[in-house]
C-alpha atoms as a PDB file:
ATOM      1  CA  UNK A   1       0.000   0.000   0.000  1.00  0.00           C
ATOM      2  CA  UNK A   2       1.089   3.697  -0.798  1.00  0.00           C
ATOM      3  CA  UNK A   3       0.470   7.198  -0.376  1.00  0.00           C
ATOM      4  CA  UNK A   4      -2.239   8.647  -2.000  1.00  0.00           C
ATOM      5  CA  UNK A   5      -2.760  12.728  -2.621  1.00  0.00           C
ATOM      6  CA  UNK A   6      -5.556  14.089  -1.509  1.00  0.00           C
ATOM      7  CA  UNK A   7      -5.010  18.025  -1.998  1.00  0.00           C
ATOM      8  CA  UNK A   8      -2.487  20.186  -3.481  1.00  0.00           C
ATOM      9  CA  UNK A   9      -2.879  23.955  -2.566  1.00  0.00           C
ATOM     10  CA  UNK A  10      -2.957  26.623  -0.154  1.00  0.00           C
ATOM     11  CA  UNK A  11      -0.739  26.091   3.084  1.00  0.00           C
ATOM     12  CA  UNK A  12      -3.665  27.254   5.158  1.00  0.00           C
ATOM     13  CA  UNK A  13      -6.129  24.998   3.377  1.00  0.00           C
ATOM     14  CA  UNK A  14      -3.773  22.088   3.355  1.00  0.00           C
ATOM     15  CA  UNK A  15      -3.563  22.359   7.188  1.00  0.00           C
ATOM     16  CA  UNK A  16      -7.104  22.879   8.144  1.00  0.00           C
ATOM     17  CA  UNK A  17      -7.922  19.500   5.860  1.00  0.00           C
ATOM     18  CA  UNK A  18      -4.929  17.820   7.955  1.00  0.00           C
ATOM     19  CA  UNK A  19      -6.670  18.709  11.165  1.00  0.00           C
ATOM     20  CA  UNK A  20      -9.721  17.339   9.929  1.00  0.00           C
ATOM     21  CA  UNK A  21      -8.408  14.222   8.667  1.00  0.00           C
ATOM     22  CA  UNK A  22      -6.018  13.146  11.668  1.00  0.00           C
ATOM     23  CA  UNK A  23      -9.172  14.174  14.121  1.00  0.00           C
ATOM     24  CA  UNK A  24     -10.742  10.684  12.517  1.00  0.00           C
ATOM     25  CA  UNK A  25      -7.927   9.215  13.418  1.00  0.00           C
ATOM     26  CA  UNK A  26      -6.320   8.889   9.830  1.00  0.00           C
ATOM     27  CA  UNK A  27      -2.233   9.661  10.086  1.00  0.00           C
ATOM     28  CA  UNK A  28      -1.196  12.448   6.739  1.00  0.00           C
ATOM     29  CA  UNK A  29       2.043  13.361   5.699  1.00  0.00           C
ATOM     30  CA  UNK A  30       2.575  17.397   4.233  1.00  0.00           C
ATOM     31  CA  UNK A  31       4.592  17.825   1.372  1.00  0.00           C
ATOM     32  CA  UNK A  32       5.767  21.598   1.498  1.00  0.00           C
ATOM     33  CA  UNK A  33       8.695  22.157  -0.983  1.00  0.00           C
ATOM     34  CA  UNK A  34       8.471  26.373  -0.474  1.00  0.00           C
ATOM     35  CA  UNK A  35      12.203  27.566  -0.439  1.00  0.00           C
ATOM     36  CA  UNK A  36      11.455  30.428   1.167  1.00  0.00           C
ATOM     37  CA  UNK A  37      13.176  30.244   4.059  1.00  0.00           C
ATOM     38  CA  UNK A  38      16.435  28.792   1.897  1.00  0.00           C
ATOM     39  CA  UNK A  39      16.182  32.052  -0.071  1.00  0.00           C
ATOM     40  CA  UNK A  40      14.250  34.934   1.380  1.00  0.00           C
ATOM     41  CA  UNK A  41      14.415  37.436  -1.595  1.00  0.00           C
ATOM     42  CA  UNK A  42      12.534  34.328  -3.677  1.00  0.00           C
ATOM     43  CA  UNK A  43       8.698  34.708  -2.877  1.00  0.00           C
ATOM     44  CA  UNK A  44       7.491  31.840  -5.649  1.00  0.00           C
ATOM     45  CA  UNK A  45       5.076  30.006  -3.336  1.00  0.00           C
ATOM     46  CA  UNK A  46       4.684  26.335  -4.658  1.00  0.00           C
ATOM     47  CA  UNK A  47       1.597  24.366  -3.492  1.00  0.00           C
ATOM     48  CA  UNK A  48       1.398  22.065  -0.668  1.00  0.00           C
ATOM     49  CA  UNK A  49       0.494  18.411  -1.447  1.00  0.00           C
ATOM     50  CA  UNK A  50      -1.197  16.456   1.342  1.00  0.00           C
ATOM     51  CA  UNK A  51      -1.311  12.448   1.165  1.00  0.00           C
ATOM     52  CA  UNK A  52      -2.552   9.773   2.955  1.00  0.00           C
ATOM     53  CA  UNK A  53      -1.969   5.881   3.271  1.00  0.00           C
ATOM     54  CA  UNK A  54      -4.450   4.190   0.407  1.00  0.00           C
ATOM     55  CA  UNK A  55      -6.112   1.908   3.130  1.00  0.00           C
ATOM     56  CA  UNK A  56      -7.330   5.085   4.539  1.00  0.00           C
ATOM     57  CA  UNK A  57      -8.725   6.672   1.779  1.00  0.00           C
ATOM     58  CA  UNK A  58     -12.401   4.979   2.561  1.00  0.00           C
ATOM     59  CA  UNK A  59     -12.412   6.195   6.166  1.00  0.00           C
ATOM     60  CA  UNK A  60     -10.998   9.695   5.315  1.00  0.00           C
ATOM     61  CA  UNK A  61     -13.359  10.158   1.780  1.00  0.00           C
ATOM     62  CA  UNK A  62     -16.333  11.620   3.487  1.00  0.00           C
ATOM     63  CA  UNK A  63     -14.286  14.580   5.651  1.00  0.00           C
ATOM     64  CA  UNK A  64     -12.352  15.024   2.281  1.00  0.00           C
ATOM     65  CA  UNK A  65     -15.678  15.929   0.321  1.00  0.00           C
ATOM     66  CA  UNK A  66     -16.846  18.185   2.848  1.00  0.00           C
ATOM     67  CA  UNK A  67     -14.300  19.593   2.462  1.00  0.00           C
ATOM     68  CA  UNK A  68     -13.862  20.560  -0.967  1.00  0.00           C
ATOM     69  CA  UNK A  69     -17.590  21.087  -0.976  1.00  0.00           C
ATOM     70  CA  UNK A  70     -16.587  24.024   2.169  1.00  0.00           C
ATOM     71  CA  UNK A  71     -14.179  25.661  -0.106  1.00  0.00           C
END
């Protein structure tokens, strides 16, 4: 079994749907590759990617479309 995406965005999005998610009891992992801290005169923000384990996905699929329903 693998990671699966389940959002790509906003930081502030990704996070509130992370909260959500691991409040069910499902574990995430946050994929934030920003380099803005690396190089502060570089403001390119990249999205953030949000995944879950693909045994979870049933579980987590119901927060997940309230979700993007909410936004």
């Amino acid at each position: 079994m693998g990671l699966i995406k389940i959002f790509s965005g906003n930081e502030i999005l990704a996070l509130s749907l992370q909260q959500k998610i691991e409040a069910i009891g499902v574990n995430t992992v946050i994929r934030n590759n920003n380099q803005a801290n690396v190089i502060p005169s570089i403001q390119t923000e990249k999205a953030v990617e949000l995944f879950i384990q693909e045994i979870d996905f049933g579980k987590a699929n119901p927060v997940i479309e309230e979700f993007r329903l909410s936004i």
